[in-house]
PDB file of N, CA and C in Angstrom:
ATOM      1  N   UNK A   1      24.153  -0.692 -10.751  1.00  0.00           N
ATOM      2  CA  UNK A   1      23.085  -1.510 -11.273  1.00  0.00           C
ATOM      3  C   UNK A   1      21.816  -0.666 -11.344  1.00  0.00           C
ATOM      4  N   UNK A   2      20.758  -0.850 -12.387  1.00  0.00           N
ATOM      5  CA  UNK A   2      19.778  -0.164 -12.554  1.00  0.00           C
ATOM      6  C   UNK A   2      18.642  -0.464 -12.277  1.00  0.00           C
ATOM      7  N   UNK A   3      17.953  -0.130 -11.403  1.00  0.00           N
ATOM      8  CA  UNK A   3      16.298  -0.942 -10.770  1.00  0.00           C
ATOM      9  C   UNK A   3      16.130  -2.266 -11.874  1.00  0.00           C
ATOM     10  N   UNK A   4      15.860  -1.075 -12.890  1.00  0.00           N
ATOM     11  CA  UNK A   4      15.213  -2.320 -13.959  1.00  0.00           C
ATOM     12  C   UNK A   4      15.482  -3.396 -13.961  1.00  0.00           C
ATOM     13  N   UNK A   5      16.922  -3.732 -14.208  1.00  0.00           N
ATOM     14  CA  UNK A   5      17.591  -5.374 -13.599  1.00  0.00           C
ATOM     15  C   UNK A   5      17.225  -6.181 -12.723  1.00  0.00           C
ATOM     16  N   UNK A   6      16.581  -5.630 -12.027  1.00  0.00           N
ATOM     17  CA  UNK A   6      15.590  -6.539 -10.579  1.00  0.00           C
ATOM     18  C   UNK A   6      14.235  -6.729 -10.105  1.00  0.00           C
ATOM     19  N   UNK A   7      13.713  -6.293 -11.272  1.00  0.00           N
ATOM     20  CA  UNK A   7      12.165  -5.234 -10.612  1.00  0.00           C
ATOM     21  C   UNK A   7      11.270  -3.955 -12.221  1.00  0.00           C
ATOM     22  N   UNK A   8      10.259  -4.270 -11.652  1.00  0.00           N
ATOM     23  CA  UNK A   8       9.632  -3.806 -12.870  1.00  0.00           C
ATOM     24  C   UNK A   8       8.792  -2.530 -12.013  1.00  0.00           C
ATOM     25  N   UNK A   9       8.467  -1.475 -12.734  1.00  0.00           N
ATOM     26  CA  UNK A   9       7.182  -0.551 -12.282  1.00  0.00           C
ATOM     27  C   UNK A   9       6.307  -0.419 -12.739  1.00  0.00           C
ATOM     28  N   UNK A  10       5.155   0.229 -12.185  1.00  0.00           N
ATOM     29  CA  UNK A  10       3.672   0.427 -12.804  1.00  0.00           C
ATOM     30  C   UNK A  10       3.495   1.613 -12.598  1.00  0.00           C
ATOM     31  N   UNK A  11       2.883   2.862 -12.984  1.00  0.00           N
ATOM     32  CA  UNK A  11       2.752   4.278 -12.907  1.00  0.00           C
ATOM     33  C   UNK A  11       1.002   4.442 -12.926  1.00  0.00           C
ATOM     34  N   UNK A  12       0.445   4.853 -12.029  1.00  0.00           N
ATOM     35  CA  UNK A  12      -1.010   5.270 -11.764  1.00  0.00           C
ATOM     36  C   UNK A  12      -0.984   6.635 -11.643  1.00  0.00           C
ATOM     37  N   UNK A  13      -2.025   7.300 -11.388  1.00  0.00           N
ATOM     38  CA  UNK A  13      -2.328   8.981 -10.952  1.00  0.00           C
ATOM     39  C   UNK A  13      -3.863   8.970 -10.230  1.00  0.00           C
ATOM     40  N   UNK A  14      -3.462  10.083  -9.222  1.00  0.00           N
ATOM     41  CA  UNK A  14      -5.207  10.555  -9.020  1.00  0.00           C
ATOM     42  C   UNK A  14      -4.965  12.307  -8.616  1.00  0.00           C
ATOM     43  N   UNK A  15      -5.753  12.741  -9.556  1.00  0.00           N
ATOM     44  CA  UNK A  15      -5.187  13.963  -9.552  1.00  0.00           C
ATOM     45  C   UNK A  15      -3.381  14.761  -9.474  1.00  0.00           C
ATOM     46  N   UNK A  16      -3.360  15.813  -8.852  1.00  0.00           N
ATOM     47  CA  UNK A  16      -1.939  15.844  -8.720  1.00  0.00           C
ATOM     48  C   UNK A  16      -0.835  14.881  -8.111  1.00  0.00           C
ATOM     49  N   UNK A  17      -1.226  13.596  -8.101  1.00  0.00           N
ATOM     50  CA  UNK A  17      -0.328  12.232  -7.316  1.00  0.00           C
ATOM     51  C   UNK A  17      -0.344  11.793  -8.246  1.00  0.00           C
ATOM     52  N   UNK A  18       1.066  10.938  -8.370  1.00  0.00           N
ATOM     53  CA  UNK A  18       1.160   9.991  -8.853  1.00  0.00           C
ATOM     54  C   UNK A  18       1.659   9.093  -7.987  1.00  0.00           C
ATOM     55  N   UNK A  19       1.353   7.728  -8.243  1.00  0.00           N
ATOM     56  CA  UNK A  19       1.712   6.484  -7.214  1.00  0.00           C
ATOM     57  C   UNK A  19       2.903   5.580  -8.147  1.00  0.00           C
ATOM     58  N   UNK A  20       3.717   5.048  -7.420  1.00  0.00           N
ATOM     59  CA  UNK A  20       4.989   4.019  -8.684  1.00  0.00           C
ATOM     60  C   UNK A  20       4.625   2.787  -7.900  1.00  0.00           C
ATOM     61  N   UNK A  21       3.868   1.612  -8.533  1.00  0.00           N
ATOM     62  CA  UNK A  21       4.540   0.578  -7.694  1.00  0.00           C
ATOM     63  C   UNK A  21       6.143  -0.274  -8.076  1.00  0.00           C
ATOM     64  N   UNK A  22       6.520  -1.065  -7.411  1.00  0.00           N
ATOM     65  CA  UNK A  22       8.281  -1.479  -8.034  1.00  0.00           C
ATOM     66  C   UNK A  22       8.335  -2.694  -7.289  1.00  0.00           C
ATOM     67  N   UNK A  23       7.898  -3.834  -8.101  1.00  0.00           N
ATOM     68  CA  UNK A  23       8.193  -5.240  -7.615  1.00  0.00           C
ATOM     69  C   UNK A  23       9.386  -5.742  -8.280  1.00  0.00           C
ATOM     70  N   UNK A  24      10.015  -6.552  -7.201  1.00  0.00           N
ATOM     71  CA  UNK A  24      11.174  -7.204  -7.987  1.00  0.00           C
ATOM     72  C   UNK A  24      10.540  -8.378  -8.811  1.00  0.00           C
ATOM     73  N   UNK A  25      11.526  -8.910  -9.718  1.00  0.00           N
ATOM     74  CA  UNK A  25      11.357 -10.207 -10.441  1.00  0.00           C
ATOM     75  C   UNK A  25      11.469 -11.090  -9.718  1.00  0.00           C
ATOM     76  N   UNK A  26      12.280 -11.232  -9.010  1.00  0.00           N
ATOM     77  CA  UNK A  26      12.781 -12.739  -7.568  1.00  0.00           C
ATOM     78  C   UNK A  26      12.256 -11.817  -6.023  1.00  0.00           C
ATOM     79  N   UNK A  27      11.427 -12.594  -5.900  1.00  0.00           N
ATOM     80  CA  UNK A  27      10.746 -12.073  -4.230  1.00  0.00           C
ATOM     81  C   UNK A  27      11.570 -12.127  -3.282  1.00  0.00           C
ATOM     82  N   UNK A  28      13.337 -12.772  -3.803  1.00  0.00           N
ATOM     83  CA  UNK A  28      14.255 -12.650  -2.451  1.00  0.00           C
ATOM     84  C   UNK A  28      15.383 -11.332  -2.780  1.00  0.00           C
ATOM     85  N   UNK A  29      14.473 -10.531  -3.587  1.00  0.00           N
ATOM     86  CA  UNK A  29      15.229  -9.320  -3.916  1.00  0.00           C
ATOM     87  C   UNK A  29      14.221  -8.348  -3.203  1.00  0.00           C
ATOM     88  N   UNK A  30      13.333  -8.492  -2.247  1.00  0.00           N
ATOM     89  CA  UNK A  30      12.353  -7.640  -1.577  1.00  0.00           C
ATOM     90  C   UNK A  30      13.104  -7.110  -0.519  1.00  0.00           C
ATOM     91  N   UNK A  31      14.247  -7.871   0.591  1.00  0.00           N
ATOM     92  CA  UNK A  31      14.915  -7.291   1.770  1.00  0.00           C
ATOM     93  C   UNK A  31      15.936  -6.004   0.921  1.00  0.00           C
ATOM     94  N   UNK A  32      16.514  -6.988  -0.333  1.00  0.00           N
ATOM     95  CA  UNK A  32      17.329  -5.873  -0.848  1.00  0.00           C
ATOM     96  C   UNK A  32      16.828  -4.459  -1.250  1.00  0.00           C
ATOM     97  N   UNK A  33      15.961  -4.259  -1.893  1.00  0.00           N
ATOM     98  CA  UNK A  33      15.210  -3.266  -2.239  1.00  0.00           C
ATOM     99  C   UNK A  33      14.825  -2.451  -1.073  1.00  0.00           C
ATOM    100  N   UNK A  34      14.634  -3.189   0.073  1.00  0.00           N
ATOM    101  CA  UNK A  34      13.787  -2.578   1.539  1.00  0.00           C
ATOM    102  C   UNK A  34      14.953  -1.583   1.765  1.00  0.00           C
ATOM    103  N   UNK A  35      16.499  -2.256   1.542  1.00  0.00           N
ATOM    104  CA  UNK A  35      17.114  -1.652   2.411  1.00  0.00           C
ATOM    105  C   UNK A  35      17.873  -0.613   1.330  1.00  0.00           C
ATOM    106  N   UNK A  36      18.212  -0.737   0.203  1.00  0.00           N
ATOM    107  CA  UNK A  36      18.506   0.044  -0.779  1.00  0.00           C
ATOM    108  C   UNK A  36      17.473   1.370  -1.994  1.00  0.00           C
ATOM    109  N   UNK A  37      16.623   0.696  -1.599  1.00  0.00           N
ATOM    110  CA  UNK A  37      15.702   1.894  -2.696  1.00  0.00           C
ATOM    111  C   UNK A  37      14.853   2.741  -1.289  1.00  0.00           C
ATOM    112  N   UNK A  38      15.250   3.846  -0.894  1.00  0.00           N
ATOM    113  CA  UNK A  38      15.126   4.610  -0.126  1.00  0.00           C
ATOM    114  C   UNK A  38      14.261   5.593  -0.532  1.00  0.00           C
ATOM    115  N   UNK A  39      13.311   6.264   0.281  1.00  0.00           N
ATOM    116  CA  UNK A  39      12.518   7.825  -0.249  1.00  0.00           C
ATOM    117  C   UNK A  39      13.583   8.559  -0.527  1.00  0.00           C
ATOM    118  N   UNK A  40      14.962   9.110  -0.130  1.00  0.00           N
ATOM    119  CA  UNK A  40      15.944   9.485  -0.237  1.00  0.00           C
ATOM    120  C   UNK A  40      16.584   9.416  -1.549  1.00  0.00           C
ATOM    121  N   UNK A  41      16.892   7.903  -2.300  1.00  0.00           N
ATOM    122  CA  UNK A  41      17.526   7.773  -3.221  1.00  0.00           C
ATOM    123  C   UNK A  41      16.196   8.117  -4.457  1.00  0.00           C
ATOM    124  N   UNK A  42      14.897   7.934  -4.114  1.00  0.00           N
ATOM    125  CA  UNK A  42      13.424   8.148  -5.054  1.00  0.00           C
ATOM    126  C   UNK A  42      13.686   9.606  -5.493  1.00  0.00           C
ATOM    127  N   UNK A  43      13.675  10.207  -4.023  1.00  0.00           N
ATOM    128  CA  UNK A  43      13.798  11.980  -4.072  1.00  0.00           C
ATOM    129  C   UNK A  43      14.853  12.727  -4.850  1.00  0.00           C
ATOM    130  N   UNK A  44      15.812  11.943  -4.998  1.00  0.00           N
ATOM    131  CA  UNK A  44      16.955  12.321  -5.637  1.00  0.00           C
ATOM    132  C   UNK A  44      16.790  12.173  -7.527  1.00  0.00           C
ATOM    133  N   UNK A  45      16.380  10.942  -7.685  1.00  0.00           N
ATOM    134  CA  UNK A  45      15.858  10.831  -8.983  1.00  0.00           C
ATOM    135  C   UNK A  45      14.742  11.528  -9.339  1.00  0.00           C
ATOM    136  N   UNK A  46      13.735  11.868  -8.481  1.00  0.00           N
ATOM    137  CA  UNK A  46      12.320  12.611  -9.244  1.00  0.00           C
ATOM    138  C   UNK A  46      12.415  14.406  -8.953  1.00  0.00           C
ATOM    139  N   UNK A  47      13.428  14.793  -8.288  1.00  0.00           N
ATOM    140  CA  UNK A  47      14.284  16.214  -7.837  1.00  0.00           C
ATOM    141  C   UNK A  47      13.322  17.316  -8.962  1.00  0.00           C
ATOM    142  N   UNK A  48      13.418  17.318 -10.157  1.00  0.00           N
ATOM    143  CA  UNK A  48      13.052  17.948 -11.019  1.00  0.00           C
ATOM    144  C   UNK A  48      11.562  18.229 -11.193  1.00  0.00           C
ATOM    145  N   UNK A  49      11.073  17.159 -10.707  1.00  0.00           N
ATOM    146  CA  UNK A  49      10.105  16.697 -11.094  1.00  0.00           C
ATOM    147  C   UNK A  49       8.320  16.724 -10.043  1.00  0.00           C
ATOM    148  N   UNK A  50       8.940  16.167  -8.291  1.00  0.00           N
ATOM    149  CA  UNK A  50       8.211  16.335  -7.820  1.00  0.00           C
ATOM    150  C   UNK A  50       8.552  17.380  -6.638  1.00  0.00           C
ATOM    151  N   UNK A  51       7.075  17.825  -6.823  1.00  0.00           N
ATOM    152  CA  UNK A  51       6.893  19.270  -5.920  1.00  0.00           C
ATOM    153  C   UNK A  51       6.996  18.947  -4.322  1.00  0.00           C
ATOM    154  N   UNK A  52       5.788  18.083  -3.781  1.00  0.00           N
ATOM    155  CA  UNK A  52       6.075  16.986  -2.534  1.00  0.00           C
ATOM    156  C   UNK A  52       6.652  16.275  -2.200  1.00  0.00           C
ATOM    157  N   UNK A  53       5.602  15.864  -1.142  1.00  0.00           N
ATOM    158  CA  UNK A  53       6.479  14.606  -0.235  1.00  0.00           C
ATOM    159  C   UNK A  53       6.585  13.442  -0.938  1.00  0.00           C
ATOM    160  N   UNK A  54       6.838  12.575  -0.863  1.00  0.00           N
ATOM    161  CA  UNK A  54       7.073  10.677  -1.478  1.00  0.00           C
ATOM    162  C   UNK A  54       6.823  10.470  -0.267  1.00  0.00           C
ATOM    163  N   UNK A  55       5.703   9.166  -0.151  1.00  0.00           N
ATOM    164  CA  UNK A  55       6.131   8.233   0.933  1.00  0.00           C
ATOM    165  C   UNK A  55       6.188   6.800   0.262  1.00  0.00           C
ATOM    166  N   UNK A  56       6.637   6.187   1.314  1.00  0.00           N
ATOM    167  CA  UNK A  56       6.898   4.655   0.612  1.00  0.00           C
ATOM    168  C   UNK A  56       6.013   3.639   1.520  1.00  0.00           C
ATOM    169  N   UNK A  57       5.470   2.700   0.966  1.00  0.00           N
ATOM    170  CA  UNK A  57       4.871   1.845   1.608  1.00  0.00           C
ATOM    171  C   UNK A  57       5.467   0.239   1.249  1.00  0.00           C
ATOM    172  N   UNK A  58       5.750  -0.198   2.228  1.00  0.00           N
ATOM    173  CA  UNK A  58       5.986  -1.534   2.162  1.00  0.00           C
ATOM    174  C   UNK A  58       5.103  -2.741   2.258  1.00  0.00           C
ATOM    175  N   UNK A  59       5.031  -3.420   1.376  1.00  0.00           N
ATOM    176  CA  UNK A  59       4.129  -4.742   0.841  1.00  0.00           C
ATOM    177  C   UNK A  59       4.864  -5.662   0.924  1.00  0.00           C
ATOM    178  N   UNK A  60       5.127  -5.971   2.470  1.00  0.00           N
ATOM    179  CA  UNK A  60       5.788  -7.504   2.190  1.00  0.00           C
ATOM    180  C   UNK A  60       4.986  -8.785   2.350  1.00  0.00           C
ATOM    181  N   UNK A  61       3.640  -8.733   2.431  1.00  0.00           N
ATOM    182  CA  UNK A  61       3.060 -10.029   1.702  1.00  0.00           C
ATOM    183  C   UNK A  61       2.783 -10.274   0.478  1.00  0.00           C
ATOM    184  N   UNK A  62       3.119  -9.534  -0.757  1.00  0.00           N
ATOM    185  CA  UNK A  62       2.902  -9.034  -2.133  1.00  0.00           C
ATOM    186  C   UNK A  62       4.637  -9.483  -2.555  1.00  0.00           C
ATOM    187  N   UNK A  63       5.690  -8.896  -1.365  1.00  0.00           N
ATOM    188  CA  UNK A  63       7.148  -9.004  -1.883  1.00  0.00           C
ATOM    189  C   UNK A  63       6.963  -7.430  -3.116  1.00  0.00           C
ATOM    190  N   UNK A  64       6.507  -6.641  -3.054  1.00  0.00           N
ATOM    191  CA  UNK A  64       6.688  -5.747  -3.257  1.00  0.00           C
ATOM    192  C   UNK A  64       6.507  -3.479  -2.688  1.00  0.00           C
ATOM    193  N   UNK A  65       7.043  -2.749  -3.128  1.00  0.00           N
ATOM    194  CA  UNK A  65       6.816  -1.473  -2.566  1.00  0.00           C
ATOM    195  C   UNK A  65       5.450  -0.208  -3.413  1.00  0.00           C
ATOM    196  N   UNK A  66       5.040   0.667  -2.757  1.00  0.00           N
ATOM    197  CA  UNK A  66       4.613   1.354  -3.500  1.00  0.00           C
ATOM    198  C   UNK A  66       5.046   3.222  -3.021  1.00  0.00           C
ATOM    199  N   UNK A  67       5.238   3.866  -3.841  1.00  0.00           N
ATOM    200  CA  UNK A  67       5.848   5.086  -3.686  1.00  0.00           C
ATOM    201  C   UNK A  67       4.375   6.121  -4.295  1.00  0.00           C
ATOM    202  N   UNK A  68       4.183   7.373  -3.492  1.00  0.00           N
ATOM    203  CA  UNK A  68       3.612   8.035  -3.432  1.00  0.00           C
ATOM    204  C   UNK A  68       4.083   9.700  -3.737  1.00  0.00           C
ATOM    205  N   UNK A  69       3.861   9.987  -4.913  1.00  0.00           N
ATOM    206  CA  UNK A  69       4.440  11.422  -5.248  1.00  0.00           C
ATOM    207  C   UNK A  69       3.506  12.545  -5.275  1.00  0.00           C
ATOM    208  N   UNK A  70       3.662  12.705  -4.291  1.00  0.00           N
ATOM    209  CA  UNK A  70       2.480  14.317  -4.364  1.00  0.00           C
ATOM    210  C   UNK A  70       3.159  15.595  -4.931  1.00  0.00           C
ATOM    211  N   UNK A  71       2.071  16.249  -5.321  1.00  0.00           N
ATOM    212  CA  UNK A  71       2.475  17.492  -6.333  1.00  0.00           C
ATOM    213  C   UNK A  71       3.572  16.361  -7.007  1.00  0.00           C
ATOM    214  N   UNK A  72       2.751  15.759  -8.084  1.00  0.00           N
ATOM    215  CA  UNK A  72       3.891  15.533  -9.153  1.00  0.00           C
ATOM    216  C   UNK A  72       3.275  15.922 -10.299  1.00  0.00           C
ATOM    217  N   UNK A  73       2.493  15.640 -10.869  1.00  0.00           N
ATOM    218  CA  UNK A  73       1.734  15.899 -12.312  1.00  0.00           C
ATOM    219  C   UNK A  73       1.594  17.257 -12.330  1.00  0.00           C
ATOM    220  N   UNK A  74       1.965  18.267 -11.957  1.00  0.00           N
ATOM    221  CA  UNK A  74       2.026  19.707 -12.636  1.00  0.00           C
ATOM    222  C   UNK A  74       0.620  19.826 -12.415  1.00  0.00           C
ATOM    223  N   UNK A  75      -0.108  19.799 -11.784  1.00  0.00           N
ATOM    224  CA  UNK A  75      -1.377  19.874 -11.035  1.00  0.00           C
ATOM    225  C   UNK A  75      -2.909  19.206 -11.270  1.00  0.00           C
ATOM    226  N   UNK A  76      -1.978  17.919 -11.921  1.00  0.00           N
ATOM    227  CA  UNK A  76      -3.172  17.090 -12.779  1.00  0.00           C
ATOM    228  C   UNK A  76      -3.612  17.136 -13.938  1.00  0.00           C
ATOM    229  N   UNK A  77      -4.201  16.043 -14.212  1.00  0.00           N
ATOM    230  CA  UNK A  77      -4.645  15.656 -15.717  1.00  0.00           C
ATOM    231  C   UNK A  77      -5.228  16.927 -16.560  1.00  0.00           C
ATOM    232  N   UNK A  78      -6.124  17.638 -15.640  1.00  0.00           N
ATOM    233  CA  UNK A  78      -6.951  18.584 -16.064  1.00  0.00           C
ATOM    234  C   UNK A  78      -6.418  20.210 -16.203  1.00  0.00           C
ATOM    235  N   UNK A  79      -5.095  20.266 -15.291  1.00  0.00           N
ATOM    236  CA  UNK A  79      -4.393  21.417 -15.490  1.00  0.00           C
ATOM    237  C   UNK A  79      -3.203  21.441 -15.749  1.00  0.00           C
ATOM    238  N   UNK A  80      -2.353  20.330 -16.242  1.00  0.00           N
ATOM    239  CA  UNK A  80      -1.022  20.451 -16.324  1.00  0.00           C
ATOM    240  C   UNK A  80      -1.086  20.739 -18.402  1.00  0.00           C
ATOM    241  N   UNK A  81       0.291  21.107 -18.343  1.00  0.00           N
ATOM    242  CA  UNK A  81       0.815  21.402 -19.748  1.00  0.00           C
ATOM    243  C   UNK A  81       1.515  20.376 -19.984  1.00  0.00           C
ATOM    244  N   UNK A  82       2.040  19.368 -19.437  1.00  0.00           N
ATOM    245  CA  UNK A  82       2.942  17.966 -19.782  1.00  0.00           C
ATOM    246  C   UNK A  82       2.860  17.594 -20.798  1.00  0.00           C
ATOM    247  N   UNK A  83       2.985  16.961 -21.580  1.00  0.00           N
ATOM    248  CA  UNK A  83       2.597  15.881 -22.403  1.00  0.00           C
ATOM    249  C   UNK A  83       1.972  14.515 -22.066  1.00  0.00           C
ATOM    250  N   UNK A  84       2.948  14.119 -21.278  1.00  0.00           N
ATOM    251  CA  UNK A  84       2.781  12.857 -20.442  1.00  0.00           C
ATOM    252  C   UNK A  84       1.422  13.562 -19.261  1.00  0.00           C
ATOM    253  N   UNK A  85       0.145  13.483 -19.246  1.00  0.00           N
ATOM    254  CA  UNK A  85      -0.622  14.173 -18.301  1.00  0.00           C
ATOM    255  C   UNK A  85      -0.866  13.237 -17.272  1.00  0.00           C
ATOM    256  N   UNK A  86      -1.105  11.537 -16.949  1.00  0.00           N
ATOM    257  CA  UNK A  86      -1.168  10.650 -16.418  1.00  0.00           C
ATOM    258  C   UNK A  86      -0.065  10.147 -16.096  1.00  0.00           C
ATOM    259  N   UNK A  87       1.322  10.694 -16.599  1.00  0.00           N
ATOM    260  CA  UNK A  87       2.697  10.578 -15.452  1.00  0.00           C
ATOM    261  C   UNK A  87       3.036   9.192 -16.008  1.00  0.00           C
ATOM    262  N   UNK A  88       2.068   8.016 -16.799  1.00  0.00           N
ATOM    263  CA  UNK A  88       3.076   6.769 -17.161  1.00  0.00           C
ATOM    264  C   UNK A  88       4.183   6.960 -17.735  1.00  0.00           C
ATOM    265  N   UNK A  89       4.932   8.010 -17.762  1.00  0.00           N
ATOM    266  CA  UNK A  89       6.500   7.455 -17.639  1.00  0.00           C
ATOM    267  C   UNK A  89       7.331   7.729 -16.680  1.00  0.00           C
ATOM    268  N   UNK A  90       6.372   8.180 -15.282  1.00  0.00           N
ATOM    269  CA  UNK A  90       7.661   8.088 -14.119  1.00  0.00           C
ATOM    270  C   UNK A  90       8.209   6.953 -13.765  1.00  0.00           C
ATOM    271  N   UNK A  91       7.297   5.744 -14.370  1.00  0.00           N
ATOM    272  CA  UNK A  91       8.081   4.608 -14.127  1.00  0.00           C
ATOM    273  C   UNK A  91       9.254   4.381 -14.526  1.00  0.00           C
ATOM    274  N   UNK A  92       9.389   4.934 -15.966  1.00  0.00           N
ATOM    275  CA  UNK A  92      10.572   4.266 -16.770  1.00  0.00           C
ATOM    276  C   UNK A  92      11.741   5.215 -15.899  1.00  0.00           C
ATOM    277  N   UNK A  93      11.403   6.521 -15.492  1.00  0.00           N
ATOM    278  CA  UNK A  93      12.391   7.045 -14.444  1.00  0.00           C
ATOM    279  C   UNK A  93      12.792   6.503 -12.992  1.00  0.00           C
ATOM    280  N   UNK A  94      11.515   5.780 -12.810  1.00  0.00           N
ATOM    281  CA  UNK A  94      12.149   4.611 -11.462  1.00  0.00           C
ATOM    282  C   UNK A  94      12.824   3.854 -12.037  1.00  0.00           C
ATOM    283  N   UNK A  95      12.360   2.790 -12.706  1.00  0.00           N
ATOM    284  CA  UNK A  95      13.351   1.808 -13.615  1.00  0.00           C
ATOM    285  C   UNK A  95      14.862   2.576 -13.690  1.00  0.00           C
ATOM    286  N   UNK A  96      14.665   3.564 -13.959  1.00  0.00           N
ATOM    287  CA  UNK A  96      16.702   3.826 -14.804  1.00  0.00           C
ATOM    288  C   UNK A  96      17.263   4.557 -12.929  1.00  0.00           C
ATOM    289  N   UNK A  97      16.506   4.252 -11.934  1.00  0.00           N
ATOM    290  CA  UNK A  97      17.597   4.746 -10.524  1.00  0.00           C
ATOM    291  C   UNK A  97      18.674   3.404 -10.375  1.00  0.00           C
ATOM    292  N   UNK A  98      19.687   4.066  -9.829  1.00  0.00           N
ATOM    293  CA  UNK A  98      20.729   3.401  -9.659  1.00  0.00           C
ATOM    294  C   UNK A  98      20.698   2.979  -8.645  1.00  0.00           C
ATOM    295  N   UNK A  99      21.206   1.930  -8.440  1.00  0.00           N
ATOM    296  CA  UNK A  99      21.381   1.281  -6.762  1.00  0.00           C
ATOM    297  C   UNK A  99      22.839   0.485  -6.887  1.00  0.00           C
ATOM    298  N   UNK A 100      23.152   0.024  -6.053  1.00  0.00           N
ATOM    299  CA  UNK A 100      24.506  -0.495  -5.156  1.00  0.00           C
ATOM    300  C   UNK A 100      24.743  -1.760  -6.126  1.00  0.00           C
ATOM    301  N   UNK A 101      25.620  -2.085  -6.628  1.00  0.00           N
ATOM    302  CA  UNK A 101      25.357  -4.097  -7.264  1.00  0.00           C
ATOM    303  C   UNK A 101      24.936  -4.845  -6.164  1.00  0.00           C
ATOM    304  N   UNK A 102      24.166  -5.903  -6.558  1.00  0.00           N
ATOM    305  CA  UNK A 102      23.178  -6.890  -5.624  1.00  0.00           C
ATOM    306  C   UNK A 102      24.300  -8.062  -5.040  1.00  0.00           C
ATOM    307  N   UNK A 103      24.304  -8.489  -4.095  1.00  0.00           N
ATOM    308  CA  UNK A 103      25.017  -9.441  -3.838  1.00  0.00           C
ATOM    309  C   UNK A 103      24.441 -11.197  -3.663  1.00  0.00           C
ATOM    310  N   UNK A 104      23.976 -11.357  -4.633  1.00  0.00           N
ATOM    311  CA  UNK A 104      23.455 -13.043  -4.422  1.00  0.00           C
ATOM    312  C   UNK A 104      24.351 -14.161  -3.381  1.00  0.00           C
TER     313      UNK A 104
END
């Protein structure tokens, strides 16, 4: 199953960071996500991509997460060669991670 199916993202930057937030659509898909979308399984999908650490922060009065990618933008708006210089499409690369099928 593919994030997207459960959960939407938002893609921000501040300098060389970029931040993902990833709320589900149903707020009783928040334990699932807690326990399945891992810095681990993040790190594995952004491999190419980010230079740092990820951390993850959990928002469970929101029912949603936010992920933290340092050294990701190729050293920011102002020095990277990207195209994408503000990183809005690492979301659509959170969106397409794979996870486990959900069990309702």
């Amino acid at each position: 199953m593919k994030l997207r199916e459960i959960a939407h993202c938002r893609a921000g930057d501040k300098g060389n960071t970029s931040n993902i937030s990833v709320i589900p659509y149903d707020e009783n898909h928040y334990e699932y996500l807690k326990q399945n979308l891992t810095i681990e399984t993040v790190k594995a999908a952004f491999k190419d991509i980010v230079q740092g650490d990820i951390v993850r922060y959990d928002l469970p009065n929101i029912h949603a997460f936010n992920f933290v990618l340092y050294d990701a933008l190729g050293g920011g708006v102002t020095t990277t060669l990207s195209m994408d210089i503000h990183g809005k499409s690492l979301s659509s690369i959170m969106c397409n991670i794979n996870l486990p099928d959900i069990r309702d």
